[in-house]
Every structure is written in structure tokens, then in C-alpha cells.
N, C-alpha and C. Protein backbone atom coordinates (compact mmCIF):
# COMPACT_ATOMS: atom_id res chain seq x y z
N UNK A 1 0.83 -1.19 0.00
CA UNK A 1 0.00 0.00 0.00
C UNK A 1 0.87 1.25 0.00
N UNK A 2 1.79 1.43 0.66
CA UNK A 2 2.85 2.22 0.89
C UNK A 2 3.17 2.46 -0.79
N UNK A 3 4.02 1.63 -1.41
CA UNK A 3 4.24 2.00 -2.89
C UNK A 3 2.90 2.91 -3.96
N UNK A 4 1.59 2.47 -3.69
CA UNK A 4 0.52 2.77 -4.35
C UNK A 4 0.48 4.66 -3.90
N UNK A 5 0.79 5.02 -2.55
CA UNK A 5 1.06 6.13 -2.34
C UNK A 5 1.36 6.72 -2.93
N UNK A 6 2.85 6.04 -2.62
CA UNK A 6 4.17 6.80 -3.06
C UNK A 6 3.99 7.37 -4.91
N UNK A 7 2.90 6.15 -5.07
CA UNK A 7 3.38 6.85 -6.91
C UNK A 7 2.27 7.98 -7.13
N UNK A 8 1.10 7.24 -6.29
CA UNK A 8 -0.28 9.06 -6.47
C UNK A 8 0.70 9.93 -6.07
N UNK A 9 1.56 9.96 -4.81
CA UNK A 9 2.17 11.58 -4.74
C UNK A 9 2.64 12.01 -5.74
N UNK A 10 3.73 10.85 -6.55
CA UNK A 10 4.66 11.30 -7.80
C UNK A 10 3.43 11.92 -8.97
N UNK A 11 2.74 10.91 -9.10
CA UNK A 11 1.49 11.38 -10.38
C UNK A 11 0.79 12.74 -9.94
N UNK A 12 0.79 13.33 -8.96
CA UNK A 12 0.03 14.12 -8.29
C UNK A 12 1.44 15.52 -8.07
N UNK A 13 2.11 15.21 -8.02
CA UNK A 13 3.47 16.61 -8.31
C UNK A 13 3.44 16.27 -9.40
N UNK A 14 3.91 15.76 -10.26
CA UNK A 14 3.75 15.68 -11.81
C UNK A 14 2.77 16.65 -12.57
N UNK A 15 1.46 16.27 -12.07
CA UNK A 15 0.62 16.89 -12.68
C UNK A 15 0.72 18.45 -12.09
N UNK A 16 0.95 18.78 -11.05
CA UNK A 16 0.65 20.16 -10.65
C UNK A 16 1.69 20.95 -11.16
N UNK A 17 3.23 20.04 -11.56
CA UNK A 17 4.55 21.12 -11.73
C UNK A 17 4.00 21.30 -13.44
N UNK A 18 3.77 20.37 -14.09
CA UNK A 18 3.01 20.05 -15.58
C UNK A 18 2.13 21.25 -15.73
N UNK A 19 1.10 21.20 -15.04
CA UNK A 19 0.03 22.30 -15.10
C UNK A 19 0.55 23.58 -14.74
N UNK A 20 1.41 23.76 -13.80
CA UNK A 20 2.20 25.28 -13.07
C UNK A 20 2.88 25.61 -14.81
N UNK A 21 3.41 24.73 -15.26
CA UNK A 21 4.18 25.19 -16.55
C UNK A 21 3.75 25.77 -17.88
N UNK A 22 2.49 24.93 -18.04
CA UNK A 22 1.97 25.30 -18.81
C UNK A 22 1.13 26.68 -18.86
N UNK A 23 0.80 26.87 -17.50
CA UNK A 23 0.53 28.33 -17.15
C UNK A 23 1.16 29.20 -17.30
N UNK A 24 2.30 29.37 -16.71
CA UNK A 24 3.55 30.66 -16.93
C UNK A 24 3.51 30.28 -18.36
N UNK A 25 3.61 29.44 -19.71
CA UNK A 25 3.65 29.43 -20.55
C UNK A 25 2.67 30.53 -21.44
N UNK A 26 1.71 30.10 -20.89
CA UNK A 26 0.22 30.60 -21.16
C UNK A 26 0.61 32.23 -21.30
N UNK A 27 1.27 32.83 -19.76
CA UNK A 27 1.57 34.28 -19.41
C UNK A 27 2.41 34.44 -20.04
N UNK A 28 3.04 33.41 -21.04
CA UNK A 28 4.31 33.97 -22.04
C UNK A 28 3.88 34.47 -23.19
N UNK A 29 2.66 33.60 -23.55
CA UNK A 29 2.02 33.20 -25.23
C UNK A 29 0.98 35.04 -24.68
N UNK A 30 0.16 35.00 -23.83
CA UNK A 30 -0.85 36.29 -23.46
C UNK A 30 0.51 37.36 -23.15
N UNK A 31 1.40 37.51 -23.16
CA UNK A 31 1.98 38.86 -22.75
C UNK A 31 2.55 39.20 -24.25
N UNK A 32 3.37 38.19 -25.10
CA UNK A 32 3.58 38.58 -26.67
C UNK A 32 2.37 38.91 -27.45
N UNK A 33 1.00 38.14 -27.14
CA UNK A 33 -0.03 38.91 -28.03
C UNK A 33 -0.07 40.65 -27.26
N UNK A 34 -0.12 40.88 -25.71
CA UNK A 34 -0.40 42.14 -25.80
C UNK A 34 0.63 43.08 -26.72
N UNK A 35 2.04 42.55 -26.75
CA UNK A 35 2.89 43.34 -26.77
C UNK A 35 2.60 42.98 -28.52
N UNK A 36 2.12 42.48 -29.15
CA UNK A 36 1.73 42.50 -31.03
C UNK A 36 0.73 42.99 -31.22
N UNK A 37 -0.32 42.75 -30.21
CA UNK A 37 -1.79 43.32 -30.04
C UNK A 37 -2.26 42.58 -31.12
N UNK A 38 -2.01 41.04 -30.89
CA UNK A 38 -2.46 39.75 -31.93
C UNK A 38 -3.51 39.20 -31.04
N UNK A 39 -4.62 39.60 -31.70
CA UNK A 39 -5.98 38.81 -31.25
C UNK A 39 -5.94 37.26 -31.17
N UNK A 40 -5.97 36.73 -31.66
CA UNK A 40 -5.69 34.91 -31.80
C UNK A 40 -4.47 34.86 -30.44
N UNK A 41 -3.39 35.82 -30.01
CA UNK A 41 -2.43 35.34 -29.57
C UNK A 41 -3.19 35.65 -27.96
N UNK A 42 -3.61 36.39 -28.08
CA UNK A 42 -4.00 36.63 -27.03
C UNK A 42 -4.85 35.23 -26.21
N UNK A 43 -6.31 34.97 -27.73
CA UNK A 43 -6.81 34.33 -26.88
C UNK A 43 -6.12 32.71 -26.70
N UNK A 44 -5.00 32.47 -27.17
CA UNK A 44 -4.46 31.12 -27.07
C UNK A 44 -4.07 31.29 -25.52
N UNK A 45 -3.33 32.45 -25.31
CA UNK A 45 -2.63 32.37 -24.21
C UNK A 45 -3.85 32.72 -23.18
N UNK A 46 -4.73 32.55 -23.26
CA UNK A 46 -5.66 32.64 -22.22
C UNK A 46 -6.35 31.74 -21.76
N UNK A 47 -6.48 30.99 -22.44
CA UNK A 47 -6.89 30.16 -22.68
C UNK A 47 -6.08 28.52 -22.18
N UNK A 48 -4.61 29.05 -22.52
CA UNK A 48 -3.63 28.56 -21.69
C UNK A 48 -3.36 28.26 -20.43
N UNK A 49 -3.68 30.07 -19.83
CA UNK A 49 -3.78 29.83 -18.26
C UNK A 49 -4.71 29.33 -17.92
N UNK A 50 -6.08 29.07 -18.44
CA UNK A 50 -7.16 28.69 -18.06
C UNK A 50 -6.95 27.06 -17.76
N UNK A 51 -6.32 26.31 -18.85
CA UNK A 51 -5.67 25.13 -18.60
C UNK A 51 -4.89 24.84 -17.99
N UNK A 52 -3.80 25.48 -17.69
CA UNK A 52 -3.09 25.19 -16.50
C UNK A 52 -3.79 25.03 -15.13
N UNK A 53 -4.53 26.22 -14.65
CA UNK A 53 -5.03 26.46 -14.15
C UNK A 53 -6.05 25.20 -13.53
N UNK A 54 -6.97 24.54 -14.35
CA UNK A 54 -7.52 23.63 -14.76
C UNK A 54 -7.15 21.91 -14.17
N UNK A 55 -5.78 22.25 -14.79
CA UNK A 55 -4.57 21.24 -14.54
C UNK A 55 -4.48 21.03 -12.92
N UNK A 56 -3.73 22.33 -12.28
CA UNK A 56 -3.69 22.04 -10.95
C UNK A 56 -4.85 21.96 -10.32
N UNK A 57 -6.20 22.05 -10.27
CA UNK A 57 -7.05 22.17 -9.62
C UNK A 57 -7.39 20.45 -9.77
N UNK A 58 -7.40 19.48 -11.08
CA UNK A 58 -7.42 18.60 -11.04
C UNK A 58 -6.40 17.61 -10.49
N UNK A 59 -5.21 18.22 -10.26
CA UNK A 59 -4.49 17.44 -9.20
C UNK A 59 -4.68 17.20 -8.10
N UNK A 60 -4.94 18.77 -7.79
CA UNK A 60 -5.42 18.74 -6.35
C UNK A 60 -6.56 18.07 -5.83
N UNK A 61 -7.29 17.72 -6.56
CA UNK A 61 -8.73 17.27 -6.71
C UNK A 61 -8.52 15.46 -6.16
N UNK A 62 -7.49 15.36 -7.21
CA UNK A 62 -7.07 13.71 -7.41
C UNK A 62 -6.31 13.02 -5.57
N UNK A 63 -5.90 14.03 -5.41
CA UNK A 63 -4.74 13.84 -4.56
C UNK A 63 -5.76 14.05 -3.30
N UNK A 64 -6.46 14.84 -3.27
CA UNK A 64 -7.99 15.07 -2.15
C UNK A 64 -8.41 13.40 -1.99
N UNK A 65 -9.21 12.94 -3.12
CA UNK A 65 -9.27 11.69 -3.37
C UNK A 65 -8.87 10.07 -2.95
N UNK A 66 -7.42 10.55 -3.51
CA UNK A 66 -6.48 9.38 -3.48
C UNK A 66 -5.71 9.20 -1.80
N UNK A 67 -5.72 10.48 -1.24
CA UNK A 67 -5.95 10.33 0.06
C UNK A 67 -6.63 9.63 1.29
């Protein structure tokens, strides 16, 4: 049982450092559309954080759970 833990914790940081990344990504992709004032770029990168975002909340969710 101990091992079955051990790997939800790993799957469960995985997913949240995964999702944390893709976010700041997101604030990379939304800060070059402001700075082009590229509509499409904008909404990718928003859309981005929204997934990240998304991401960790479903880790956290899992890990609530798997607890």
C-alpha cells in the first residue's frame, strides 16, 4: 500500500509542476499577443492559463481523493 502512495504523490506533483508550466507558458504566449496586439495570440494564451489552471485544480482534486 505504501508503494501505491508513493506513486499518487509522484502522479500528483507531476501533474501540478506540468500544469504550473503550462501556465507561466500561457503568461508567455498572453503577454507577446499584448505586446503585437495579436488577437488569436492573445486568446491562445488565455486560454492557456485557463488550462493550466484547470490542470492544478485537477491534481489537487485527485490527490484530495487518493488520500
Amino acid at each position: 500500500m505504501d508503494l501505491l502512495n508513493q506513486v499518487l504523490t509522484m502522479i500528483t506533483r507531476f501533474a501540478t509542476i506540468g500544469g504550473g508550466l503550462w501556465l507561466v507558458w500561457g503568461v508567455v504566449v498572453l503577454a507577446g499577443g499584448l505586446k503585437d496586439k495579436n488577437g488569436p495570440a492573445l486568446q491562445s494564451g488565455i486560454w492557456q492559463i485557463v488550462g493550466g489552471g484547470l490542470i492544478i485544480a485537477a491534481a489537487v482534486l485527485f490527490n484530495s481523493v487518493a488520500s
